[in-house]
C-alpha atoms as a PDB file:
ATOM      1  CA  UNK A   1       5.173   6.135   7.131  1.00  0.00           C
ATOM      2  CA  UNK A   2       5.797   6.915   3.430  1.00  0.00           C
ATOM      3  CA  UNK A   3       2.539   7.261   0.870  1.00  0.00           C
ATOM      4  CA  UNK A   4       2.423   7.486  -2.572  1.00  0.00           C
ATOM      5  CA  UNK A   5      -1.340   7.976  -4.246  1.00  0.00           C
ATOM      6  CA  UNK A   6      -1.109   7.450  -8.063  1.00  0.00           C
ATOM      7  CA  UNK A   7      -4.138   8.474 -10.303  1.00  0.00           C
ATOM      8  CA  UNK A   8      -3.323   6.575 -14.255  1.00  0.00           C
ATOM      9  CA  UNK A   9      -2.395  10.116 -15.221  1.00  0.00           C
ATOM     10  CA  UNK A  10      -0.381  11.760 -12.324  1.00  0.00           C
ATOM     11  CA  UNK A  11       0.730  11.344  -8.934  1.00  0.00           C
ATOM     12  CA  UNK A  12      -1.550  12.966  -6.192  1.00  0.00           C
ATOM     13  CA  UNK A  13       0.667  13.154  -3.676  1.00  0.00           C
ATOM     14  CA  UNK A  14       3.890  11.418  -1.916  1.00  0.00           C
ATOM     15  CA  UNK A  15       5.282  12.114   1.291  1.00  0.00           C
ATOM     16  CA  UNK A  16       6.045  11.371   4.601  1.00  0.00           C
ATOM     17  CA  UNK A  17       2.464  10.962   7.203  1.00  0.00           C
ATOM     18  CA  UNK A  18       1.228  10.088  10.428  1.00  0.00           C
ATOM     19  CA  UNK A  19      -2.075   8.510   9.476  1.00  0.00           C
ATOM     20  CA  UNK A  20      -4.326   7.165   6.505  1.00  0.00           C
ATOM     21  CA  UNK A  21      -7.625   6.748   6.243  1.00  0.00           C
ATOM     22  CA  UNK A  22      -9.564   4.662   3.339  1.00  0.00           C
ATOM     23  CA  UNK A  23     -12.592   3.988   1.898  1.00  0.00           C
ATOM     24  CA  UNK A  24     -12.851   0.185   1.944  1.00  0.00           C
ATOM     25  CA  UNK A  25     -15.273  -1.653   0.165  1.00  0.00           C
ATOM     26  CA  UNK A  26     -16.069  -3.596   3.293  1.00  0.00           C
ATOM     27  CA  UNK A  27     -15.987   0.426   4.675  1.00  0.00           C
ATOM     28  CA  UNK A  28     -13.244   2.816   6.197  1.00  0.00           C
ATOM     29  CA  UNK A  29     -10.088   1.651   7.159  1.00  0.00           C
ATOM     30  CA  UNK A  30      -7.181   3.300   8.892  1.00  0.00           C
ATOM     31  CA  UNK A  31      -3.507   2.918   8.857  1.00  0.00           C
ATOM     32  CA  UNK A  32      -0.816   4.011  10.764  1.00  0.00           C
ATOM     33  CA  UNK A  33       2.942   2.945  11.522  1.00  0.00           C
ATOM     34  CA  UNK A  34       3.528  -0.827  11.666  1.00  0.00           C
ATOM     35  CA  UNK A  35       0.200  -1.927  10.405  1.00  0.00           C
ATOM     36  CA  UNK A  36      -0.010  -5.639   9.391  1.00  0.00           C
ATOM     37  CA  UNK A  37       0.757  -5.834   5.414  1.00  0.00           C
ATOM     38  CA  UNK A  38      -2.635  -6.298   3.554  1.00  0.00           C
ATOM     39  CA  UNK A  39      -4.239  -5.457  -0.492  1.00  0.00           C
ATOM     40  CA  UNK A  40      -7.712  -4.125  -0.635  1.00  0.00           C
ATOM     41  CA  UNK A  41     -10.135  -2.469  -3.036  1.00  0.00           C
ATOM     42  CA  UNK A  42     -11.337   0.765  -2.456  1.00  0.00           C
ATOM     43  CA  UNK A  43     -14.749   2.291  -3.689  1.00  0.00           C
ATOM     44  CA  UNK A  44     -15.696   6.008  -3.848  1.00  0.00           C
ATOM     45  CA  UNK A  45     -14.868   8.428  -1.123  1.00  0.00           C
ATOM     46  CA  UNK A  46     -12.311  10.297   0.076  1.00  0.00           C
ATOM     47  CA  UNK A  47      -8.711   8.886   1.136  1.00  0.00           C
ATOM     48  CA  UNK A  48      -7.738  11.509   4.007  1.00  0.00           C
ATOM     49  CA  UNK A  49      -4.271  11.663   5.999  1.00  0.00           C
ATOM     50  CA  UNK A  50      -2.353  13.666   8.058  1.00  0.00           C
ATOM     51  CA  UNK A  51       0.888  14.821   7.389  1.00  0.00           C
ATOM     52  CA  UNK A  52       3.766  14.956  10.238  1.00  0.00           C
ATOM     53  CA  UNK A  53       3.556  18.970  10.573  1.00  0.00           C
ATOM     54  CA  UNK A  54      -0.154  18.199  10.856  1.00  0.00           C
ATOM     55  CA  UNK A  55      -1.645  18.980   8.487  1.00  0.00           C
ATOM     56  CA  UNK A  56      -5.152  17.260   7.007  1.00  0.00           C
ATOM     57  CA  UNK A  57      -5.141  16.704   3.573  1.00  0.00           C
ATOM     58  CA  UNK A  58      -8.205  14.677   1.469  1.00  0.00           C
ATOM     59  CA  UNK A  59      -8.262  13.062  -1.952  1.00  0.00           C
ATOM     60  CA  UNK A  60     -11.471  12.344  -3.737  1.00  0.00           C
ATOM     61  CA  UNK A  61     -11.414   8.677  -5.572  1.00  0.00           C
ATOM     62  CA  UNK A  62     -13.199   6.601  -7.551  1.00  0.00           C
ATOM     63  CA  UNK A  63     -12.036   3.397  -6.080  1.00  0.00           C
ATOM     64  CA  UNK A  64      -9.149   1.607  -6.809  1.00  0.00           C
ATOM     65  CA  UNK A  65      -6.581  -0.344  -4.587  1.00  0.00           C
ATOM     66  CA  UNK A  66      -4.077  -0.244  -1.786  1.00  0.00           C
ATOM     67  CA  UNK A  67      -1.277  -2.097  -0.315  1.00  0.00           C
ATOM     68  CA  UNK A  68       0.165  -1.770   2.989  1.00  0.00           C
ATOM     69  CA  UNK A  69       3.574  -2.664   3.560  1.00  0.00           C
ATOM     70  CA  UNK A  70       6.786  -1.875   5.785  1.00  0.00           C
ATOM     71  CA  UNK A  71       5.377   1.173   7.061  1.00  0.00           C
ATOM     72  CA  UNK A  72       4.718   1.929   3.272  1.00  0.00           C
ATOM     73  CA  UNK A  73       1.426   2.776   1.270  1.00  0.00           C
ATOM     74  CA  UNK A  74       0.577   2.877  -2.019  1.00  0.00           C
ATOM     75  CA  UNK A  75      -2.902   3.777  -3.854  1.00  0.00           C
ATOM     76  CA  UNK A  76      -3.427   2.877  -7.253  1.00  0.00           C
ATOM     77  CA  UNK A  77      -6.596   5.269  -7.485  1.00  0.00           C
ATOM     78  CA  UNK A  78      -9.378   5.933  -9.977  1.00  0.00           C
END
């Protein structure tokens, strides 16, 4: 699945991964290939995925949002 994560003054990262994990305001969520489309606001944490070589990789936000969608995600992050 493809991610984008997009602070208001750069992109953080874009690229091709196996998993995502959130920090949902309701608490974490995870995401993986052909999850259900969905919006939601994120508070502060860490958004963490996992590329296809394997590798872990963590991003430290302030909340924002993300939407799911045909195996894409985007976070619009603080």
């Amino acid at each position: 699945m493809k991610i984008e994560i997009l602070s208001p003054s750069k992109s953080l990262f874009e690229g091709e991964v196996t998993s995502v994990t959130v920090p949902g305001k309701d608490g974490s969520m995870g995401f993986l290939n052909n999850h259900a489309p969905l919006i939601t606001v994120l508070k502060a944490g860490d958004v963490k995925l996992k590329t296809e070589s394997g590798e872990e990789k963590s991003f430290a936000v302030k909340g924002g949002v993300v939407e799911v969608q045909n195996n894409k995600v985007i976070i619009l992050a603080d």
